[in-house]
Protein backbone atom coordinates (compact mmCIF):
# COMPACT_ATOMS: atom_id res chain seq x y z
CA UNK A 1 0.00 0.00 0.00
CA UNK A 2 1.62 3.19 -0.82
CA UNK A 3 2.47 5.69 2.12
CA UNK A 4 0.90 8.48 3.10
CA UNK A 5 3.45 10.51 2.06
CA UNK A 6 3.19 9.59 -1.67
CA UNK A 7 -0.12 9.63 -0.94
CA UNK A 8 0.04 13.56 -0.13
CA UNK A 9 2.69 13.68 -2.72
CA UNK A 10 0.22 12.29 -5.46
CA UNK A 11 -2.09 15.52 -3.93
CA UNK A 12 0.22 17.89 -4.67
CA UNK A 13 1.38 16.30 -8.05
CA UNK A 14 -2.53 16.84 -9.02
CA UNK A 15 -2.64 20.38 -8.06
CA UNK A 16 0.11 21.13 -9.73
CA UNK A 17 -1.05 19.61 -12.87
CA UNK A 18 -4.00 21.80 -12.44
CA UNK A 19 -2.31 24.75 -11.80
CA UNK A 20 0.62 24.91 -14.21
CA UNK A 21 -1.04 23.29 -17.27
CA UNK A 22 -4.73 24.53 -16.69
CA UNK A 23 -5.10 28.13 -15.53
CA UNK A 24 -1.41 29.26 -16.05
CA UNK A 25 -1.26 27.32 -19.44
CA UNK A 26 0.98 29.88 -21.36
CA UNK A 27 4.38 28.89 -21.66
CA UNK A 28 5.98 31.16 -19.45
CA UNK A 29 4.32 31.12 -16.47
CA UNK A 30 4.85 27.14 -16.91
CA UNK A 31 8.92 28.43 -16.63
CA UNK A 32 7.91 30.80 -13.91
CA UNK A 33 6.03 28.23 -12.06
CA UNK A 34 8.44 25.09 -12.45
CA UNK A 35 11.42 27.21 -11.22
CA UNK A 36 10.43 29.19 -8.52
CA UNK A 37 7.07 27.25 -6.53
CA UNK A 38 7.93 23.67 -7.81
CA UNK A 39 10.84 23.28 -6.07
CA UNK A 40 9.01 24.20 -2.94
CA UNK A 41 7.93 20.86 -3.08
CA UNK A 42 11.42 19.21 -2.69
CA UNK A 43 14.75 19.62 0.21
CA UNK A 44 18.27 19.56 -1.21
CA UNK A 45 20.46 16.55 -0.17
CA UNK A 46 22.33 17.17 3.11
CA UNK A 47 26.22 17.35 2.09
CA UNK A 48 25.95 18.20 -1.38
CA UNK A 49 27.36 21.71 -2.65
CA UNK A 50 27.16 23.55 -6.28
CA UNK A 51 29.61 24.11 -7.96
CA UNK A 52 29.96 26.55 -11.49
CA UNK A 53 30.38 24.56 -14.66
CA UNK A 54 31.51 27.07 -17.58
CA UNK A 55 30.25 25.08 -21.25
CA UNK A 56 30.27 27.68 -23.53
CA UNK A 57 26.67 28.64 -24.77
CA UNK A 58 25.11 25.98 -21.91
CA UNK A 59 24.42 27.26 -18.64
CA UNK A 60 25.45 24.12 -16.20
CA UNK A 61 26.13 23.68 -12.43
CA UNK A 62 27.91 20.68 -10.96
CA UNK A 63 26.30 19.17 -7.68
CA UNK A 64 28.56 17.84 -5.51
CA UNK A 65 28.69 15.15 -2.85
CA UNK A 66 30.74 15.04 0.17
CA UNK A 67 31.02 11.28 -0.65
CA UNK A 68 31.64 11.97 -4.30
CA UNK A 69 34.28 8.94 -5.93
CA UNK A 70 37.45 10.60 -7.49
CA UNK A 71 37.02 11.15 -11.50
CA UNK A 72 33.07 9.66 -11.83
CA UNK A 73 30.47 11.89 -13.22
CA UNK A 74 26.96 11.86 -14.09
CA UNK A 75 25.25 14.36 -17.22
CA UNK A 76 21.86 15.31 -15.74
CA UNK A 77 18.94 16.31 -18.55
CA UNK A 78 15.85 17.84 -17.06
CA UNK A 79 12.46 17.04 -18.03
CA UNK A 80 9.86 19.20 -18.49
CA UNK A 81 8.33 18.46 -22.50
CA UNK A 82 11.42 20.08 -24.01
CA UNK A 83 9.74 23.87 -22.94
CA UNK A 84 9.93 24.54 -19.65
CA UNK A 85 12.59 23.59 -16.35
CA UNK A 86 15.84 24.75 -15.10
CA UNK A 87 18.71 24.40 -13.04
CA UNK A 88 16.46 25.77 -10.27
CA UNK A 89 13.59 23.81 -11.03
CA UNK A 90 15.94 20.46 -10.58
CA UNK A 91 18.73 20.92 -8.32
CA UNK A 92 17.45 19.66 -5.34
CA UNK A 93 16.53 16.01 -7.23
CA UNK A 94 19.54 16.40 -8.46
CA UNK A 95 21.48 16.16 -5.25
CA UNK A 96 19.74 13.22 -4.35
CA UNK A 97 20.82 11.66 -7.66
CA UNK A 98 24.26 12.75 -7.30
CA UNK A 99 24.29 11.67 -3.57
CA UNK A 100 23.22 7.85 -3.99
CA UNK A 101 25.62 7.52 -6.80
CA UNK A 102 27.97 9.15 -4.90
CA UNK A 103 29.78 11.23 -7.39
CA UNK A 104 29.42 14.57 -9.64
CA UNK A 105 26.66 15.24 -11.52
CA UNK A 106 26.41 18.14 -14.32
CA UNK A 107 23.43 19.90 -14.60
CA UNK A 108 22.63 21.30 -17.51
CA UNK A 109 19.59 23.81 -19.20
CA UNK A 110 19.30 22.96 -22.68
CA UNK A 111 17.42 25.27 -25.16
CA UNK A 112 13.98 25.06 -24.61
CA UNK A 113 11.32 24.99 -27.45
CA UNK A 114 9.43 26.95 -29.36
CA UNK A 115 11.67 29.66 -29.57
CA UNK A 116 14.45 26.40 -30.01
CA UNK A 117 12.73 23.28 -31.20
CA UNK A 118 14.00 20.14 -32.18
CA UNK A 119 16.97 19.27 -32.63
CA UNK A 120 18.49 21.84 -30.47
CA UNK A 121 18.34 20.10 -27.41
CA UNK A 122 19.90 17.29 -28.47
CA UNK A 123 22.52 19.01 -30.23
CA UNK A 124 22.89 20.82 -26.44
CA UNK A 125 23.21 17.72 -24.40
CA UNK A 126 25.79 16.28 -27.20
CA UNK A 127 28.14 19.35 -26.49
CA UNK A 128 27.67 19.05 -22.41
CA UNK A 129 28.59 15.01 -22.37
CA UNK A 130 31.44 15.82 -24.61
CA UNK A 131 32.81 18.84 -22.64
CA UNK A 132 32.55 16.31 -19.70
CA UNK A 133 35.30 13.83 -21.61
CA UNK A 134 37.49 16.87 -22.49
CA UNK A 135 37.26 17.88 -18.95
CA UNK A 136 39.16 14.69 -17.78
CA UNK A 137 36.34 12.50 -17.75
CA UNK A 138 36.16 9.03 -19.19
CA UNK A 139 33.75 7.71 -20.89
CA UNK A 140 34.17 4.57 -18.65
CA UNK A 141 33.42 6.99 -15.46
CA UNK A 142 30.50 8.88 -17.05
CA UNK A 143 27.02 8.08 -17.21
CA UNK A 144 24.04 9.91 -18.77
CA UNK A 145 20.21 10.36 -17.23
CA UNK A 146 17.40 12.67 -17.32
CA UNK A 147 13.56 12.56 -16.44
CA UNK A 148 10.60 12.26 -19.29
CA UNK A 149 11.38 14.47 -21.67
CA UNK A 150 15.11 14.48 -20.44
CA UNK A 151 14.29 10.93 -20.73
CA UNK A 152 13.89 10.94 -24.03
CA UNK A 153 16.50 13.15 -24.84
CA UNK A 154 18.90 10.85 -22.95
CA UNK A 155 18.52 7.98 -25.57
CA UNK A 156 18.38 10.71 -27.85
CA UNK A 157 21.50 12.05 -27.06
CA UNK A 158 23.34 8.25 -26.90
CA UNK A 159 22.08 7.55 -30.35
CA UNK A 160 23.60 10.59 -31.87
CA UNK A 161 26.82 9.99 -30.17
CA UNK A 162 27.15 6.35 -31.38
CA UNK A 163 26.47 7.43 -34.98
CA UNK A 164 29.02 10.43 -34.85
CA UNK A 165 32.00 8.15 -33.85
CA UNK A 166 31.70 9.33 -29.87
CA UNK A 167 32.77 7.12 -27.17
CA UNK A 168 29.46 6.11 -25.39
CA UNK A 169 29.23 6.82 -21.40
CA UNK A 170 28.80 3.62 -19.19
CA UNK A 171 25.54 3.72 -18.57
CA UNK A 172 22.21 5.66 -18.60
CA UNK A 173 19.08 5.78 -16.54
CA UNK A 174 15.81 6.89 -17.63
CA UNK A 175 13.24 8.12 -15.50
CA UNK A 176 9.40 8.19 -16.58
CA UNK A 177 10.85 8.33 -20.32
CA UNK A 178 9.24 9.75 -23.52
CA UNK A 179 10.24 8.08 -25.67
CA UNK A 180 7.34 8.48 -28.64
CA UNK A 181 6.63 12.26 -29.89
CA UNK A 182 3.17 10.78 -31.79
CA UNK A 183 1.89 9.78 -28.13
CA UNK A 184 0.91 6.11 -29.87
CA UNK A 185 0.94 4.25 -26.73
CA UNK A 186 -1.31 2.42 -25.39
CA UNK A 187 -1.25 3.77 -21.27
CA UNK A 188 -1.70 7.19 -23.06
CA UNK A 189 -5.46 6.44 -23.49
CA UNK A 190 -5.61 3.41 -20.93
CA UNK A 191 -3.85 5.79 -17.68
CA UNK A 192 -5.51 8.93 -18.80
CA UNK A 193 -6.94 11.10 -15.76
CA UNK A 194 -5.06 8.20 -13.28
CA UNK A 195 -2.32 10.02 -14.14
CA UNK A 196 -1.71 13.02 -12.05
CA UNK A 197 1.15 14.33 -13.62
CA UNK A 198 -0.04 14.83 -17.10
CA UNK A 199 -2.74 15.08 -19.10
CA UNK A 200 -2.88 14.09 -22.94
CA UNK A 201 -3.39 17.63 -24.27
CA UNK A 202 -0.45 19.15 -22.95
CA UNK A 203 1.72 16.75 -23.52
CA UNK A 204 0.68 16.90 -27.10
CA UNK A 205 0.97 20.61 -27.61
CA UNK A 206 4.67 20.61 -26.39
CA UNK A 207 5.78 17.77 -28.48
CA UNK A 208 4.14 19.97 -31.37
CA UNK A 209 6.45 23.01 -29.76
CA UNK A 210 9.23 21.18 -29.88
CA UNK A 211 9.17 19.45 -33.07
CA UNK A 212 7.96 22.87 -35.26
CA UNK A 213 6.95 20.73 -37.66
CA UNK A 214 9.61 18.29 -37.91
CA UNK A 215 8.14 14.04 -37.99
CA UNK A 216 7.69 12.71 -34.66
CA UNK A 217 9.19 9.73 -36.23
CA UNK A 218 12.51 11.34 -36.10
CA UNK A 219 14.70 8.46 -33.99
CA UNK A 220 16.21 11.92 -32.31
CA UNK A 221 12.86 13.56 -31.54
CA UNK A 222 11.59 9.96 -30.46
CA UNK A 223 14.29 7.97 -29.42
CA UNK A 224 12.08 4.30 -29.60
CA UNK A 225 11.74 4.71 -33.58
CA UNK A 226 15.90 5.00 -33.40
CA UNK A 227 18.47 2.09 -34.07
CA UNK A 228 19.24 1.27 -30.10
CA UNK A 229 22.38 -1.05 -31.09
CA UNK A 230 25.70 -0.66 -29.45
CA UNK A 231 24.31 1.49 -26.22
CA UNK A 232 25.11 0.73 -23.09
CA UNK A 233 23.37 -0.83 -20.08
CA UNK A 234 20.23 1.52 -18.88
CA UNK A 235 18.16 1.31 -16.03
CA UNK A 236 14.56 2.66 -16.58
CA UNK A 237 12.21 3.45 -14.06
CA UNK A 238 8.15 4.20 -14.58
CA UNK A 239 5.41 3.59 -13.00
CA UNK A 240 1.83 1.96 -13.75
CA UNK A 241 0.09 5.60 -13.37
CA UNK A 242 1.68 7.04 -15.71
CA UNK A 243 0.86 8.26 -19.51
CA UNK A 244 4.13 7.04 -20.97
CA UNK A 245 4.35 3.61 -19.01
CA UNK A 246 4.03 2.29 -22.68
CA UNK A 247 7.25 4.48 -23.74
CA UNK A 248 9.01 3.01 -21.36
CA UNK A 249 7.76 -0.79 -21.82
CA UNK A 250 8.73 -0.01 -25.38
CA UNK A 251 11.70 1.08 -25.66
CA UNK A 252 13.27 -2.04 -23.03
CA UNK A 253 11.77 -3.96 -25.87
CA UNK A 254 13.54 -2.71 -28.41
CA UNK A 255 16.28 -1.80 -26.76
CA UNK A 256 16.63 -5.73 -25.41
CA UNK A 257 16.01 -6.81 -29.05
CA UNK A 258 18.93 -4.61 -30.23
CA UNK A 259 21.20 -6.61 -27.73
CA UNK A 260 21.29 -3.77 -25.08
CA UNK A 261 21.20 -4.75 -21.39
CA UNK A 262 17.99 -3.36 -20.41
CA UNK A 263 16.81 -3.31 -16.61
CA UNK A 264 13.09 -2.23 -16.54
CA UNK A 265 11.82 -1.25 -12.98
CA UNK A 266 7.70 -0.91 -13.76
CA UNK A 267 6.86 0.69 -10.08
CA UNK A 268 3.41 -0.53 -9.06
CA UNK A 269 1.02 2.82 -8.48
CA UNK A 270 3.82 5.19 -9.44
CA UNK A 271 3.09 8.50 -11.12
CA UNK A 272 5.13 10.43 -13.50
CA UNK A 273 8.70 11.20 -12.20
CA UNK A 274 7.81 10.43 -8.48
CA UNK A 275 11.33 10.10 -7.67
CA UNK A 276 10.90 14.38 -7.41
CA UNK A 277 9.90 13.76 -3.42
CA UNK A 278 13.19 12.40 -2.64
CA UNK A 279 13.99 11.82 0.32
CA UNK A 280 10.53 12.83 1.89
CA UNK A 281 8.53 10.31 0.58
CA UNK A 282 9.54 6.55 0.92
CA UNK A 283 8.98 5.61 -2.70
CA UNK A 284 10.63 8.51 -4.45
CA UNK A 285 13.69 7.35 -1.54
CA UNK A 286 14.21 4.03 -2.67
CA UNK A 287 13.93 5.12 -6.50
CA UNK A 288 16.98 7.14 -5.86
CA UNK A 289 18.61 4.50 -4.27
CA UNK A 290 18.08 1.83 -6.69
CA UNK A 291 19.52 4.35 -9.31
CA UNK A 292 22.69 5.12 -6.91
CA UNK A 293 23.33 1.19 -6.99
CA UNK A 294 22.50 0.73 -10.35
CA UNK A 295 24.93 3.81 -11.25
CA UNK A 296 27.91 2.21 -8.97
CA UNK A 297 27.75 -0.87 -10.50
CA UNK A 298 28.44 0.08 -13.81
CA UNK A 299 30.77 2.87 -13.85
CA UNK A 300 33.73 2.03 -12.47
């Protein structure tokens, strides 16, 4: 049975749904709102300081652990349907992440859509993971991860770095994934209101921000049309509430059948990037520490 806190958390998640994608639908009070009362919602780890990260072009910060591991790293893309978030809006999660893997994470604010659609933001996280390796970071010490649409981006962003020639990071975990621009999945009409989260109409008009026109087919707009061959080992993590628990089921599927190791976690009751709550509520806790474990394991 799921705690009261996610319980209350699921609340909040609702009214915040209302909120930011009902009454204050236009796109920048969406920014204003994810930056400045989201984050309200969340603590900062305990131990974990900011540091300034200077990629040209790419405003970044680097959390940092006091248990951080000597040389590891970890490229952080938000979500937040390719038009809204921030450093601000995600540094607390962040430091969570960064915490239970126990090393630095970069965290970076890609151009957001429509005044940059697609492909700008993978083009963005492409520069950040290779200013990581030119900083003195291996490929073999790095991993890559982001939430829903940072998700997305995050096999995105793999895919276009296996085709240009790029050494591929360790590992990558995807949280609450999307992975389809053309919302074709089943859960998006099976979930619907469940979800509390998301709602099928906004999600639509920001994949139609962010593409500008461009065919949701597009293996770099939607990373589960994309040849997943040669990646390496992901962890993804979704729950059953949630709109894209098909984008997630289907992309382990094709990433399995492209000889990937795949580890699906499918989170019973879960709603769309419920790992946010960290630490306060238990199930967004032990989220964060599966992905710590899962992070230690394969970088070494």
């Amino acid at each position: 049975m799921p705690s009261m806190r996610f319980r209350v958390a699921n609340f909040l998640s609702r009214l915040n749904s209302l909120l930011l994608f009902q009454a204050f639908y236009p796109v920048k009070y969406q920014r204003f709102f994810f930056s400045y009362v989201v984050p309200l919602f969340s603590v900062k780890a305990a131990g974990v300081r900011s540091e300034p990260a200077e990629i040209p072009g790419i405003p970044a910060v680097w959390l940092v652990p006091e248990n951080a591991a000597s040389g590891r790293a970890l490229l952080y893309l938000h979500g937040g349907g390719y038009t809204i978030g921030s450093i601000r809006s995600y540094r607390n999660m962040v430091s969570h992440l960064a915490s239970a893997a126990r090393c630095r994470a970069l965290l970076i604010e890609y151009r957001l859509a429509p005044e940059n659609g697609f492909p700008c933001a993978v083009e963005d996280a492409v520069t950040s993971y290779r200013w990581l390796l030119s900083h003195g970071y291996g490929p073999e010490k790095t991993a890559v991860a982001g939430d829903s649409a940072g998700g997305g981006l995050t096999a995105a962003t793999l895919v276009s770095l296996r085709d240009a020639g790029d050494p591929l990071p360790a590992a990558a975990m995807l949280l609450s994934p999307w992975t389809d621009l053309a919302c074709s999945g089943e859960s998006f009409k099976a979930v619907g209101w469940r979800d509390p989260m998301l709602n099928r109409g906004i999600i639509r008009k920001m994949a139609a921000m962010y593409l500008g026109g461009a065919d949701p087919a597009d293996p770099l707009a939607s990373p589960l049309h994309a040849d997943l061959g040669g990646l390496p080992p992901m962890l993804i993590q979704v729950g059953t509430r949630e709109l894209l628990l098909d984008d997630a089921r289907r992309l382990a599927k094709r990433a399995e059948e492209a000889g990937v190791a795949v580890e699906l976690d499918v989170c019973e009751g879960m709603f769309h990037v419920w790992q946010f709550f960290a630490p306060v509520v238990p199930e967004s806790r032990e989220a964060m520490e599966r992905l710590g474990r899962f992070y230690q394991e394969k970088v070494g």
